[in-house]
Protein backbone atom coordinates (compact mmCIF):
# COMPACT_ATOMS: atom_id res chain seq x y z
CA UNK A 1 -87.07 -92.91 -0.41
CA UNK A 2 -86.81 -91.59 3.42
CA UNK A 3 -86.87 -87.55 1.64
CA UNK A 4 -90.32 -88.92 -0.18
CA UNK A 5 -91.51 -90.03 3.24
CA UNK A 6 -90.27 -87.05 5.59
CA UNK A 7 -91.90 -84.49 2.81
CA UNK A 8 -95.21 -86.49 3.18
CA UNK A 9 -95.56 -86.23 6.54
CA UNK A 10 -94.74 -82.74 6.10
CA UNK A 11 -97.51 -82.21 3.86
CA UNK A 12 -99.85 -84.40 6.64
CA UNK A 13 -98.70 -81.99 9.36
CA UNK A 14 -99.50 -78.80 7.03
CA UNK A 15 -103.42 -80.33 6.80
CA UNK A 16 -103.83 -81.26 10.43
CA UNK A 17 -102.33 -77.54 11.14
CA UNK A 18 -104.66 -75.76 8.89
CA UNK A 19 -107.66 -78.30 10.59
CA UNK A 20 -106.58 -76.87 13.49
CA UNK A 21 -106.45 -73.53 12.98
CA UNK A 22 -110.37 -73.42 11.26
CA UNK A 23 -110.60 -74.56 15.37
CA UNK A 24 -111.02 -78.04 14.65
CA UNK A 25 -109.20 -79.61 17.60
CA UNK A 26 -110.55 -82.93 17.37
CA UNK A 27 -106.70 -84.50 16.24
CA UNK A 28 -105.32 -82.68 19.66
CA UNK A 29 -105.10 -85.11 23.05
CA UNK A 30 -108.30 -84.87 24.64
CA UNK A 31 -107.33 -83.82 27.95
CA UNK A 32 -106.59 -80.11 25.56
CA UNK A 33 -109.91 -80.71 24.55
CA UNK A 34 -111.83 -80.91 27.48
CA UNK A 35 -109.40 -78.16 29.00
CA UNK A 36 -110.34 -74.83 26.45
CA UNK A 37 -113.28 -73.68 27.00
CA UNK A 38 -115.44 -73.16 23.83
CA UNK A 39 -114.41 -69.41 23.28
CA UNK A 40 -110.73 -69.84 23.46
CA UNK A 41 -111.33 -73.06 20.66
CA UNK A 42 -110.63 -70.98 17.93
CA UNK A 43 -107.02 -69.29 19.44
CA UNK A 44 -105.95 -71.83 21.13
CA UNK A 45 -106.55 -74.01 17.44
CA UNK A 46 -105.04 -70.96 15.63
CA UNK A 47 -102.10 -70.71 17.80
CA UNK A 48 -101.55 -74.73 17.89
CA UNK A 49 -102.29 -75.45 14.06
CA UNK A 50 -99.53 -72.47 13.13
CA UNK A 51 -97.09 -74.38 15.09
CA UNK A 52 -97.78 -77.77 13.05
CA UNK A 53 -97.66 -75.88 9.89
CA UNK A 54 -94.20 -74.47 10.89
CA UNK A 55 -93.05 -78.52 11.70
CA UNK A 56 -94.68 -79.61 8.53
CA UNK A 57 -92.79 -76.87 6.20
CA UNK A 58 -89.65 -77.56 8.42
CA UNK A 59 -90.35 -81.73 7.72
CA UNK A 60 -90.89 -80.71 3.82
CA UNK A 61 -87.56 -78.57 3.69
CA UNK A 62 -85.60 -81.37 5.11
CA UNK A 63 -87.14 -83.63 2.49
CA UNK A 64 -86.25 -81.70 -0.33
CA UNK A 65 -82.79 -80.90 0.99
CA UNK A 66 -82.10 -84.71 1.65
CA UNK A 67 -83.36 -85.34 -1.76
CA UNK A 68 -80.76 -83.06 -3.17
CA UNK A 69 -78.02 -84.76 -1.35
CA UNK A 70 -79.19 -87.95 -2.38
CA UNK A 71 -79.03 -87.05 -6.21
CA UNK A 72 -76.22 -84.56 -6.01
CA UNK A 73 -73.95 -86.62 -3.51
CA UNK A 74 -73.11 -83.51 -1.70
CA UNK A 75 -73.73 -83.91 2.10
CA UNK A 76 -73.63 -80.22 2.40
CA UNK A 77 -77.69 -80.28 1.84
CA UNK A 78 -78.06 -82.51 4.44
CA UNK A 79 -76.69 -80.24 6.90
CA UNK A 80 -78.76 -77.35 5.72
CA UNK A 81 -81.76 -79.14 6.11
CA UNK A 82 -80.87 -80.18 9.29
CA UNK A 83 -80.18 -76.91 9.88
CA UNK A 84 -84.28 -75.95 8.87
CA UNK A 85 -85.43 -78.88 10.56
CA UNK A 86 -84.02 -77.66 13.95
CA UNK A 87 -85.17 -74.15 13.69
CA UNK A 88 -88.57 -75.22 12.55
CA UNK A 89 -89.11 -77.63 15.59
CA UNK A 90 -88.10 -75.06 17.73
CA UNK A 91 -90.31 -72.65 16.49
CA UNK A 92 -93.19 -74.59 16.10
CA UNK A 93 -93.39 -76.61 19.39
CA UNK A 94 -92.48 -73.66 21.09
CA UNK A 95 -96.10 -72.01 19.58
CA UNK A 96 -97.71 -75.18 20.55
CA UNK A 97 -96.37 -75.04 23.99
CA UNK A 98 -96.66 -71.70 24.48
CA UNK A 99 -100.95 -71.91 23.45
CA UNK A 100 -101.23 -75.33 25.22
CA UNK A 101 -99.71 -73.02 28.64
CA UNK A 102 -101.98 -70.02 27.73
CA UNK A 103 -105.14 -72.05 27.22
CA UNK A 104 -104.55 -74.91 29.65
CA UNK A 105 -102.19 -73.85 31.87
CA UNK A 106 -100.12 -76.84 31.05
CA UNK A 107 -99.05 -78.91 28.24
CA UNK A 108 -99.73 -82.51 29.81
């Protein structure tokens, strides 16, 4: 049941991140809102909604993989989700930091 839940929040991440990267913005915290100016909008939603994409494929991944470990009692899958979990938060908050400091010159 949790790999059903983690893989749908996955999929919920994926649509806010390709929201955000049309540069809709309006699911970000408003204080990144008020702080990009109208023509960065679209890069700074770009940059942002590739990041949530990457945690949402990452959150899908571990999902799947937990699924497999579930049905196929091997633990082994759990590990090598973990594995893509890690690497995809990485990746993807470090995008979403690294726009946030571009556009905002800060992330809070």
């Amino acid at each position: 049941m949790e790999s059903i839940f983690t893989a749908i929040i996955g999929l919920i991440c994926i649509i806010i991140g390709i929201f955000n990267r049309k540069g809709n913005i309006s699911s970000l915290h408003s204080y990144h809102r008020k702080r990009v100016s109208e023509e960065d909008r679209l890069p700074f939603g770009k940059m942002v909604g590739l990041g949530t994409i990457i945690v949402g494929i990452a959150l899908i991944l571990m999902g799947g993989f937990s699924f497999m470990a579930t049905v196929l009692q091997k633990d082994f899958y759990l590990v090598i989700g973990s594995i893509f979990l890690i690497i995809g938060l990485v990746v993807g908050l470090g995008i979403s930091f690294y726009a946030m400091i571009k556009y905002n010159k800060g992330i809070f």
